[in-house]
N, C-alpha and C. Protein backbone atom coordinates (compact mmCIF):
# COMPACT_ATOMS: atom_id res chain seq x y z
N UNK A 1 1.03 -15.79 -7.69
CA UNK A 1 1.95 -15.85 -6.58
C UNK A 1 1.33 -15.14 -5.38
N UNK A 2 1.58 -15.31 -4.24
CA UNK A 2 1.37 -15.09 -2.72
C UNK A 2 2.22 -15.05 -1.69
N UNK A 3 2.34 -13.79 -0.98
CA UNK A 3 3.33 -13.70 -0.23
C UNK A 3 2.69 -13.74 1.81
N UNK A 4 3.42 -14.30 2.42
CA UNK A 4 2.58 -14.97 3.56
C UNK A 4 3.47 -13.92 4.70
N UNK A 5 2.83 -14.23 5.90
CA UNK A 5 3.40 -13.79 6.96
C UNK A 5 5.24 -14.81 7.45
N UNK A 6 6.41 -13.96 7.45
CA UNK A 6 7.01 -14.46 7.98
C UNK A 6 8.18 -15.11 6.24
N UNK A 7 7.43 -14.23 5.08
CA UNK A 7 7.89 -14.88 4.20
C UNK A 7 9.17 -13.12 4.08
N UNK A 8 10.27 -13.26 2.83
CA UNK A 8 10.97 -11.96 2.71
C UNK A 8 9.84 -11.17 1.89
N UNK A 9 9.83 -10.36 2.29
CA UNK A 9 9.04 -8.74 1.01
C UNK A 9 9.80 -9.24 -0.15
N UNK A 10 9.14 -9.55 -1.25
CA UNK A 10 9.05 -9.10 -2.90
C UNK A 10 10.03 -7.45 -3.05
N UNK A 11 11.29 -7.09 -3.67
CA UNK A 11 11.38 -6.01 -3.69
C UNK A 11 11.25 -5.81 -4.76
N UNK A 12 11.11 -4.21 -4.72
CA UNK A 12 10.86 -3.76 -5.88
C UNK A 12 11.41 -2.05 -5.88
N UNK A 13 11.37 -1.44 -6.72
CA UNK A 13 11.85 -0.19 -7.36
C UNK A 13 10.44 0.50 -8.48
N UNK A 14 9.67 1.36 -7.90
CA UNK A 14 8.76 2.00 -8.81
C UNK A 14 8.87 3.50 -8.97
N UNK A 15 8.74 3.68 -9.97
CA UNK A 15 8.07 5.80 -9.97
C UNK A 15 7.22 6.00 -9.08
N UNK A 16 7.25 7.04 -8.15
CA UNK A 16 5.95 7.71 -7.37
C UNK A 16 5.89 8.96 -7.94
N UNK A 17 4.98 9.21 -7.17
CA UNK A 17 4.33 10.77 -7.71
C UNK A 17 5.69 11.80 -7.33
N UNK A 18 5.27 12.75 -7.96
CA UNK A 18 6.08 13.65 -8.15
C UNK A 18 7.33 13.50 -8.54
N UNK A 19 7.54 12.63 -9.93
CA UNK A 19 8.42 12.42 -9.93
C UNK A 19 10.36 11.80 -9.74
N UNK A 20 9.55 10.96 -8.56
CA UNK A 20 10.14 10.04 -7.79
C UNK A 20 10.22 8.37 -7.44
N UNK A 21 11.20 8.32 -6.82
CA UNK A 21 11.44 6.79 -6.89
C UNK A 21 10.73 6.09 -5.77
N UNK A 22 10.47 5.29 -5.71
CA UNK A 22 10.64 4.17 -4.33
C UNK A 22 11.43 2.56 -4.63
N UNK A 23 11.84 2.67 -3.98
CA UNK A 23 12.66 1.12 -3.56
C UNK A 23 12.51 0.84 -1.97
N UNK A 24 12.44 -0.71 -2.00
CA UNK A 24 11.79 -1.20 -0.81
C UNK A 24 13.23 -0.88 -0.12
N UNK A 25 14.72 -1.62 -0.61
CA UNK A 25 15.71 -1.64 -0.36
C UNK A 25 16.28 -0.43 0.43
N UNK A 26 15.81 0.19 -0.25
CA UNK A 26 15.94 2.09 0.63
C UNK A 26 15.38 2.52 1.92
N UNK A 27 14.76 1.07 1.69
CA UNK A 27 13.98 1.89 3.62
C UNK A 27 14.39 0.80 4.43
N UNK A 28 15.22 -0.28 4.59
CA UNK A 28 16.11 -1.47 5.26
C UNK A 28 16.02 -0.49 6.39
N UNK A 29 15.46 -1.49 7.60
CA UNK A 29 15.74 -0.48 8.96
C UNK A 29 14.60 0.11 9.50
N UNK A 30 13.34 0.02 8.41
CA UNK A 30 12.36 0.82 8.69
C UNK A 30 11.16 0.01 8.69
N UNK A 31 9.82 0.27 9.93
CA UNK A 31 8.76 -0.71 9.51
C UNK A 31 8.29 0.10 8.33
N UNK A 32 7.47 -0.83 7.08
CA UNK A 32 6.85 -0.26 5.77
C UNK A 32 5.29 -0.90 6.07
N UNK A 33 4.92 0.14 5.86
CA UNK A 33 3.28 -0.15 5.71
C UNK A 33 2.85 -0.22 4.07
N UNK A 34 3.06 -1.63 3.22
CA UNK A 34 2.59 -1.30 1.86
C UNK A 34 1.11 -1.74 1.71
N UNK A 35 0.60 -0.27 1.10
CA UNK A 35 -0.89 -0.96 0.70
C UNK A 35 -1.24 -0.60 -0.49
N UNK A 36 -1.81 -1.52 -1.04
CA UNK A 36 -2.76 -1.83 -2.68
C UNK A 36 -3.48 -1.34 -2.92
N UNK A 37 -3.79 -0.72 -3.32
CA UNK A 37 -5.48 -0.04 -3.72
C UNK A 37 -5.59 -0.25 -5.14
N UNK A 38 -7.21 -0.43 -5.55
CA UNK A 38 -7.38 -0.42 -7.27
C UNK A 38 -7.63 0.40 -7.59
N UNK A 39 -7.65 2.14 -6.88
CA UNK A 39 -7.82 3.33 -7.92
C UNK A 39 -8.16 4.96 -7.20
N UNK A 40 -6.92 5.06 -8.09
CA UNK A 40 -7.08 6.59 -7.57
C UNK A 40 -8.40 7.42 -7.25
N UNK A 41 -9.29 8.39 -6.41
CA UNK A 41 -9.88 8.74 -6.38
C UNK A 41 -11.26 8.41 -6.43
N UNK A 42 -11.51 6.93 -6.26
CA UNK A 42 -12.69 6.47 -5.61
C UNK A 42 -12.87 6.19 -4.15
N UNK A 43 -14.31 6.44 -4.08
CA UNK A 43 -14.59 6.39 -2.75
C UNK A 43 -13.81 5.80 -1.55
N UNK A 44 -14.00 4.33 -2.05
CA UNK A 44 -12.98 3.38 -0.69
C UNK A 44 -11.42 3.81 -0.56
N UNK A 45 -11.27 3.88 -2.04
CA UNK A 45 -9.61 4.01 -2.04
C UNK A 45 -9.45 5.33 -1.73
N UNK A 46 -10.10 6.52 -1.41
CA UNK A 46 -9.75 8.11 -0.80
C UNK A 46 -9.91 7.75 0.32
N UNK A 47 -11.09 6.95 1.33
CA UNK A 47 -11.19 7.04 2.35
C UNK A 47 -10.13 6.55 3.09
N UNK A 48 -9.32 5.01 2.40
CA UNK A 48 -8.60 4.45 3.13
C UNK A 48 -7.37 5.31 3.10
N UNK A 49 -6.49 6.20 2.09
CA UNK A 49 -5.46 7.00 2.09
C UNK A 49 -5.79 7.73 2.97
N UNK A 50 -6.91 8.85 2.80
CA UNK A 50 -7.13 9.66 4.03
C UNK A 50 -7.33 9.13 5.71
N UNK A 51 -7.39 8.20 5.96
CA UNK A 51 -7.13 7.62 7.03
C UNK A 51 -5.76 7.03 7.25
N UNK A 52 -5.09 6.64 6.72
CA UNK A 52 -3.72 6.49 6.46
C UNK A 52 -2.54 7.79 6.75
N UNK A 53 -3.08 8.54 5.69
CA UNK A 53 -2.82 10.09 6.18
C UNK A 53 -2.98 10.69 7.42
N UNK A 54 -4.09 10.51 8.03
CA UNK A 54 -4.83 11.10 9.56
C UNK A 54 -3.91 10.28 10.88
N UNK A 55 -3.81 8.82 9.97
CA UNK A 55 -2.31 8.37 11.05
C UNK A 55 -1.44 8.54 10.67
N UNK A 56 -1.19 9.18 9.81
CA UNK A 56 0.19 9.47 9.49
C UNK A 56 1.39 9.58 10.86
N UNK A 57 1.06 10.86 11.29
CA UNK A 57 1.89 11.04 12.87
C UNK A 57 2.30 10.23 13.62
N UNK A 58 1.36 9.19 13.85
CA UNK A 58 1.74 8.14 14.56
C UNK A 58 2.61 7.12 14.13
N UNK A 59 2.54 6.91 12.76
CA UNK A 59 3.23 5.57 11.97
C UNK A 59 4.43 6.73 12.24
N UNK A 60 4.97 7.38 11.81
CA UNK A 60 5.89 8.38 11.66
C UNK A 60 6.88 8.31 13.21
N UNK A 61 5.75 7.81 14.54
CA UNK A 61 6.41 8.41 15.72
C UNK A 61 7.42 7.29 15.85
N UNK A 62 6.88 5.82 15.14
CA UNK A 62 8.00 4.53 15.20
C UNK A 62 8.91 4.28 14.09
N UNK A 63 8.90 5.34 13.40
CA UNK A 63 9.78 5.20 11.90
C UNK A 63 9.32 4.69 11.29
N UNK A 64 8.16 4.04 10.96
CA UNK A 64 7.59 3.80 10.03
C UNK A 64 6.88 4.48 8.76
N UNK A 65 7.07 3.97 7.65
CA UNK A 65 6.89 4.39 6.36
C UNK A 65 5.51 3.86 5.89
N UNK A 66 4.48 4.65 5.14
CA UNK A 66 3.24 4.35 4.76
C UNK A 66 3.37 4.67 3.26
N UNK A 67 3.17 3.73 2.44
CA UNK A 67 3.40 3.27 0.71
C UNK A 67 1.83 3.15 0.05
N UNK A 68 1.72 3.63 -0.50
CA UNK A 68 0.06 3.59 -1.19
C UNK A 68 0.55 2.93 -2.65
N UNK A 69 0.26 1.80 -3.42
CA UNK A 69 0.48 1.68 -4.74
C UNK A 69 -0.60 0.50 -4.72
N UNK A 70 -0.79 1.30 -6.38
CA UNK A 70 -1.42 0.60 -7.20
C UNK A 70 -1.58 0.76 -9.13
N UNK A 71 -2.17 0.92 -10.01
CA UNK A 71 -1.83 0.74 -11.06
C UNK A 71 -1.69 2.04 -11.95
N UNK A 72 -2.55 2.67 -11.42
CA UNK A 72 -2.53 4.32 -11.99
C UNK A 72 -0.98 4.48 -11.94
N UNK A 73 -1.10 5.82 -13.42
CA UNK A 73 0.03 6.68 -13.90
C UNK A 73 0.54 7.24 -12.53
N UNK A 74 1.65 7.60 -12.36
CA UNK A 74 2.20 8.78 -11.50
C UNK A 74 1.56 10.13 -11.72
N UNK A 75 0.68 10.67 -12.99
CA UNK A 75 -0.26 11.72 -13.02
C UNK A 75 -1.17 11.63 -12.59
N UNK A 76 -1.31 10.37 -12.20
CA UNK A 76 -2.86 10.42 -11.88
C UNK A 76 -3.05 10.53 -10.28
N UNK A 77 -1.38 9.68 -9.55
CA UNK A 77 -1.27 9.95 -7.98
C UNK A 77 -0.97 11.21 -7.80
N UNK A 78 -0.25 12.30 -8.91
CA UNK A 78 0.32 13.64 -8.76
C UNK A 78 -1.48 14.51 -8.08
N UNK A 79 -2.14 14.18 -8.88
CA UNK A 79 -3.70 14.58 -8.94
C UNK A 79 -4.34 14.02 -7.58
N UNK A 80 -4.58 12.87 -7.51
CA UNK A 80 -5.25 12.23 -5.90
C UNK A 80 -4.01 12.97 -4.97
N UNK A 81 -2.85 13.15 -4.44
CA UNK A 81 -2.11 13.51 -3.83
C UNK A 81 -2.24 15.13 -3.50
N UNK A 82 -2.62 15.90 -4.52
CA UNK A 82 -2.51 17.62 -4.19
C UNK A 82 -4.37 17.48 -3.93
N UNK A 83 -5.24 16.92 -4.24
CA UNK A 83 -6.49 16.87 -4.33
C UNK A 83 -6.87 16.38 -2.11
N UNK A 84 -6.20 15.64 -1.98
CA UNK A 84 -6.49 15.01 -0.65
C UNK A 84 -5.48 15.26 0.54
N UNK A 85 -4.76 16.26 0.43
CA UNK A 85 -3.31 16.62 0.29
C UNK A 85 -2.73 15.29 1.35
N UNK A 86 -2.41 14.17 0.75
CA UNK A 86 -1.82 13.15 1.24
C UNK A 86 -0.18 13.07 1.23
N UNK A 87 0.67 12.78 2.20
CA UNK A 87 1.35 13.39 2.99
C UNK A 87 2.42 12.04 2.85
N UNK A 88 2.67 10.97 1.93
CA UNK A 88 2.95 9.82 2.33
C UNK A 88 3.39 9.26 0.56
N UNK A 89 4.03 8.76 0.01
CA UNK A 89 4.54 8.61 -1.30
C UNK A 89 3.32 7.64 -1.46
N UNK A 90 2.37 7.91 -2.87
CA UNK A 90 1.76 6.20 -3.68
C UNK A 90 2.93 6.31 -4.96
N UNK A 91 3.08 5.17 -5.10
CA UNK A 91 3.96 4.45 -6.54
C UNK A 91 2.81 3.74 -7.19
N UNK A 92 3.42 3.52 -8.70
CA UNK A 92 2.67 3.20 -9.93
C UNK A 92 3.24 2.04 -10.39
N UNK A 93 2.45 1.25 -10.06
CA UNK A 93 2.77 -0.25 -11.03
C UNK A 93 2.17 -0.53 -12.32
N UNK A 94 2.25 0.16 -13.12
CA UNK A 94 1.47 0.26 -14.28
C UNK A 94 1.76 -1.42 -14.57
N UNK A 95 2.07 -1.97 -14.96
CA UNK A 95 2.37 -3.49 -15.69
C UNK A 95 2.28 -4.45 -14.82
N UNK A 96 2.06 -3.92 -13.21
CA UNK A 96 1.27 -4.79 -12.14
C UNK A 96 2.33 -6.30 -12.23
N UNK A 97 3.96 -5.57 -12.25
CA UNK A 97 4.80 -6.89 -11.53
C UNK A 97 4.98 -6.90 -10.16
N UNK A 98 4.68 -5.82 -9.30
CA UNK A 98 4.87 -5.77 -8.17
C UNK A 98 3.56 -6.37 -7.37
N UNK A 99 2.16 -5.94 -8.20
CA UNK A 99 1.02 -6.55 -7.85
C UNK A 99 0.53 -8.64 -7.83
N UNK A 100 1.24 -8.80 -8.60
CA UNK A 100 1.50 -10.08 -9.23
C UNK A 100 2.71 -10.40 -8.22
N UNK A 101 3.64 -10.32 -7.78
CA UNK A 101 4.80 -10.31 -6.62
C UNK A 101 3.89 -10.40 -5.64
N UNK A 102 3.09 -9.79 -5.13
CA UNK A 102 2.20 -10.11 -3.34
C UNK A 102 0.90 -10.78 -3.53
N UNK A 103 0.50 -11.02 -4.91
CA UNK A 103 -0.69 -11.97 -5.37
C UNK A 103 -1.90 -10.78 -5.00
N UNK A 104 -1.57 -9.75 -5.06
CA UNK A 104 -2.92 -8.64 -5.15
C UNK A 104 -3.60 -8.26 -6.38
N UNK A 105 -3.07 -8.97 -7.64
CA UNK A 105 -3.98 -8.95 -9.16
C UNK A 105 -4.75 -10.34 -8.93
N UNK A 106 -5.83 -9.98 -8.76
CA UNK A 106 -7.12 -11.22 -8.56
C UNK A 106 -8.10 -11.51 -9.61
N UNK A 107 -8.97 -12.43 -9.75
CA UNK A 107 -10.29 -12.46 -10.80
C UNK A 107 -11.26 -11.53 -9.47
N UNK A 108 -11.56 -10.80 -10.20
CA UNK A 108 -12.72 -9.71 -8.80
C UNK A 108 -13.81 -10.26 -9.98
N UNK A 109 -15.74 -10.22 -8.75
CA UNK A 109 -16.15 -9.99 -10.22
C UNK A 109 -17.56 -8.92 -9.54
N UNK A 110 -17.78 -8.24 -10.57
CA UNK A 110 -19.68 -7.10 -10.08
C UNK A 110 -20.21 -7.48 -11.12
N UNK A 111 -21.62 -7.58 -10.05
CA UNK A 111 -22.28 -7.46 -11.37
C UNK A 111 -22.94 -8.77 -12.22
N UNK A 112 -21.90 -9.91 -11.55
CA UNK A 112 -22.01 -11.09 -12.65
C UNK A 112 -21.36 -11.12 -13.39
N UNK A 113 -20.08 -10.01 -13.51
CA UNK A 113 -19.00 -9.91 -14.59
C UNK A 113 -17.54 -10.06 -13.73
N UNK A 114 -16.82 -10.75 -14.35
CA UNK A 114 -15.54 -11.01 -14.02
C UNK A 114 -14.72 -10.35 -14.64
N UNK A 115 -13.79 -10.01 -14.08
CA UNK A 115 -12.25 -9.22 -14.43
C UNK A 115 -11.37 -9.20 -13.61
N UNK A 116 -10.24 -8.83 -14.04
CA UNK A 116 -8.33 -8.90 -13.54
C UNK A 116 -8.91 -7.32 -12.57
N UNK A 117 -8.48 -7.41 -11.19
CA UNK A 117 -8.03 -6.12 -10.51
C UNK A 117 -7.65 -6.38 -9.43
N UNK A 118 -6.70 -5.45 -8.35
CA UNK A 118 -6.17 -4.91 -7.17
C UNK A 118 -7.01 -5.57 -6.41
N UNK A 119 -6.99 -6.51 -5.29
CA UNK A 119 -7.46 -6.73 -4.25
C UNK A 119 -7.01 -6.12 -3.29
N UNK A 120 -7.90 -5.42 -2.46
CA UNK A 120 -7.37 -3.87 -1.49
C UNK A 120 -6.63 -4.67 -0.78
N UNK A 121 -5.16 -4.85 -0.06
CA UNK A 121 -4.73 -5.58 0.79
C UNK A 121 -3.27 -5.03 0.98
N UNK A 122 -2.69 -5.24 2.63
CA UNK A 122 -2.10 -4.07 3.57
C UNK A 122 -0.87 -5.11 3.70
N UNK A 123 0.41 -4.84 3.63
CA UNK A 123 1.47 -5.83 4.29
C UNK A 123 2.19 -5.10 5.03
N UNK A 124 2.49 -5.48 6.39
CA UNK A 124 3.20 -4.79 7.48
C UNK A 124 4.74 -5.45 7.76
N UNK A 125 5.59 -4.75 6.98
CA UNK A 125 7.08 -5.41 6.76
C UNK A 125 7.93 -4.55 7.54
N UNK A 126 8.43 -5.44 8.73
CA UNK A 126 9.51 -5.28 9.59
C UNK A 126 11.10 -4.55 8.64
N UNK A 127 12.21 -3.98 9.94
CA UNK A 127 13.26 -3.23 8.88
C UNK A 127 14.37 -4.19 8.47
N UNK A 128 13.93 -5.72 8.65
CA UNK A 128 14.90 -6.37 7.97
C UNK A 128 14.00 -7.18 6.82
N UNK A 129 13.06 -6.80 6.57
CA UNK A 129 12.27 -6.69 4.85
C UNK A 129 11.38 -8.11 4.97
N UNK A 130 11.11 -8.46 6.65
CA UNK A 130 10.13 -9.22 6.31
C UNK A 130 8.73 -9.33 6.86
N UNK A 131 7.96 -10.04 6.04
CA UNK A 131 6.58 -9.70 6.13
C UNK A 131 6.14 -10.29 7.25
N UNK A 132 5.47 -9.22 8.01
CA UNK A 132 5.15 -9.48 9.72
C UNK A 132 3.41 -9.89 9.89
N UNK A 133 2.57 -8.64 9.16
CA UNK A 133 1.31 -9.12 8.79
C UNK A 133 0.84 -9.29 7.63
N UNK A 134 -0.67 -9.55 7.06
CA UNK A 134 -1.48 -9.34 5.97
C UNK A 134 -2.54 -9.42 6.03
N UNK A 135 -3.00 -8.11 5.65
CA UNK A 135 -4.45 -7.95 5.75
C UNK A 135 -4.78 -7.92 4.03
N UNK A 136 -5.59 -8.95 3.78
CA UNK A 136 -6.42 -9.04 2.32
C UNK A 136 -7.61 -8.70 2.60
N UNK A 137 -8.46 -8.39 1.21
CA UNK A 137 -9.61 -7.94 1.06
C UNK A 137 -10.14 -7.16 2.32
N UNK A 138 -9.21 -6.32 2.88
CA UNK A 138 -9.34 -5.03 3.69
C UNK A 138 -10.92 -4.38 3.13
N UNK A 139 -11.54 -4.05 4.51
CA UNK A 139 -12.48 -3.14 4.74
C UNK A 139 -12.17 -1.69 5.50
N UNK A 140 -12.45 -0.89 4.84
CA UNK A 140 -11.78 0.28 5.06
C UNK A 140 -12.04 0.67 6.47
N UNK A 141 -13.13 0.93 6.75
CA UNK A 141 -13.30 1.37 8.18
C UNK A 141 -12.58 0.78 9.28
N UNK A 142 -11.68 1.94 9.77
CA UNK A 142 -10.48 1.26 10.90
C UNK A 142 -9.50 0.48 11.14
N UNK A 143 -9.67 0.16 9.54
CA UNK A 143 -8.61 -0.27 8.66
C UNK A 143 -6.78 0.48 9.50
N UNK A 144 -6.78 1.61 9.24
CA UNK A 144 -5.48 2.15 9.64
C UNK A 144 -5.08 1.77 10.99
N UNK A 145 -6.42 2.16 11.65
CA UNK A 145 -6.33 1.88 13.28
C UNK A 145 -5.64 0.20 13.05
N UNK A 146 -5.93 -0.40 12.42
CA UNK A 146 -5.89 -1.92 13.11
C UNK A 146 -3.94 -1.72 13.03
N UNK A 147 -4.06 -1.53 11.66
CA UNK A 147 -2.48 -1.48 10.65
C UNK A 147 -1.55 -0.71 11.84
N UNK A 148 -2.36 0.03 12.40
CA UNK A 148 -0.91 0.92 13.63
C UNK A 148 -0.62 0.04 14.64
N UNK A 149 -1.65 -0.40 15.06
CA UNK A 149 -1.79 -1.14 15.88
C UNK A 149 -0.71 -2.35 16.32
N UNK A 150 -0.58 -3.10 14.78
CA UNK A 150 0.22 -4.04 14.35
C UNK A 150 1.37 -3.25 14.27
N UNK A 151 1.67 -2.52 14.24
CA UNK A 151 3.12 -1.96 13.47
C UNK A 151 3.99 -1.64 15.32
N UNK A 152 2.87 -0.79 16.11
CA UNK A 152 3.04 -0.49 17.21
C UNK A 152 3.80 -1.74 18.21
N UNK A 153 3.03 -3.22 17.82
CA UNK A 153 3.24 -4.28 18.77
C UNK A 153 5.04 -4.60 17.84
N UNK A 154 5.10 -4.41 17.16
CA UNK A 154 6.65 -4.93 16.41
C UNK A 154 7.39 -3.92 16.91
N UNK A 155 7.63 -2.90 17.71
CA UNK A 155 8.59 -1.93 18.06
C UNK A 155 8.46 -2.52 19.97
């Protein structure tokens, strides 16, 4: 499945770190910045949170909400989260229905080897829950910049 510009957000309800919830439903009213990543504490995926984080302020100045999820435990975001001190809820899709909901579980392959994973990719959902942009197979560098950017022109 694949979710397009202009289509409703997929909702959903996950555990985040520390013990907590997210529901899309809960932030009605608010732009949501959701982004995918395939894994806690590698290179691309720290750089792009920590840039995410570094705009934090700004997404923040239009009410907007910044969502990090991907498949890792909630221990494992408890850990990337006090480690990078990231400032912004990631949720855990362990069973990847929410990943499978925006078509971000892909065949990736290295190497010459194929496998099921997270295609890094950003959806910029307006506060009546629908999807405004999409950025797939995101390249990190300026990545955030672009994502504010977009969020900025919808206010």
């Amino acid at each position: 499945m694949s979710v397009n510009v202009g289509d409703k957000a997929p909702s959903f309800s996950l555990p985040a770190d520390g013990g907590g919830k997210v529901s899309l439903k809960d932030l009605k009213g608010k732009t949501v910045v959701l982004y995918f990543y395939p894994k806690d504490d590698t290179s691309g995926c720290t750089a792009e949170a920590c840039a995410f984080r570094d705009a934090l302020p700004d997404f923040s100045k239009m009410e907007a909400e910044i969502i990090g999820i991907s498949r890792d435990p909630v221990k494992s975001h408890d850990k990337f989260k006090a480690k990078y001190d990231l400032t912004f809820p990631l949720v855990s899709d362990e069973d990847g229905t929410v990943c499978e909901a925006y078509g971000t579980w892909v065949e990736k392959s290295m190497y010459g080897r194929k496998y099921m994973g997270i295609e890094r990719s950003t959806f910029l959902i307006d506060g009546k829950g629908v999807i405004r942009n999409v950025w797939r197979k995101v390249k990190v560098p300026a990545h955030a910049d672009e994502v504010l950017k977009a969020a900025q022109a919808l206010k």
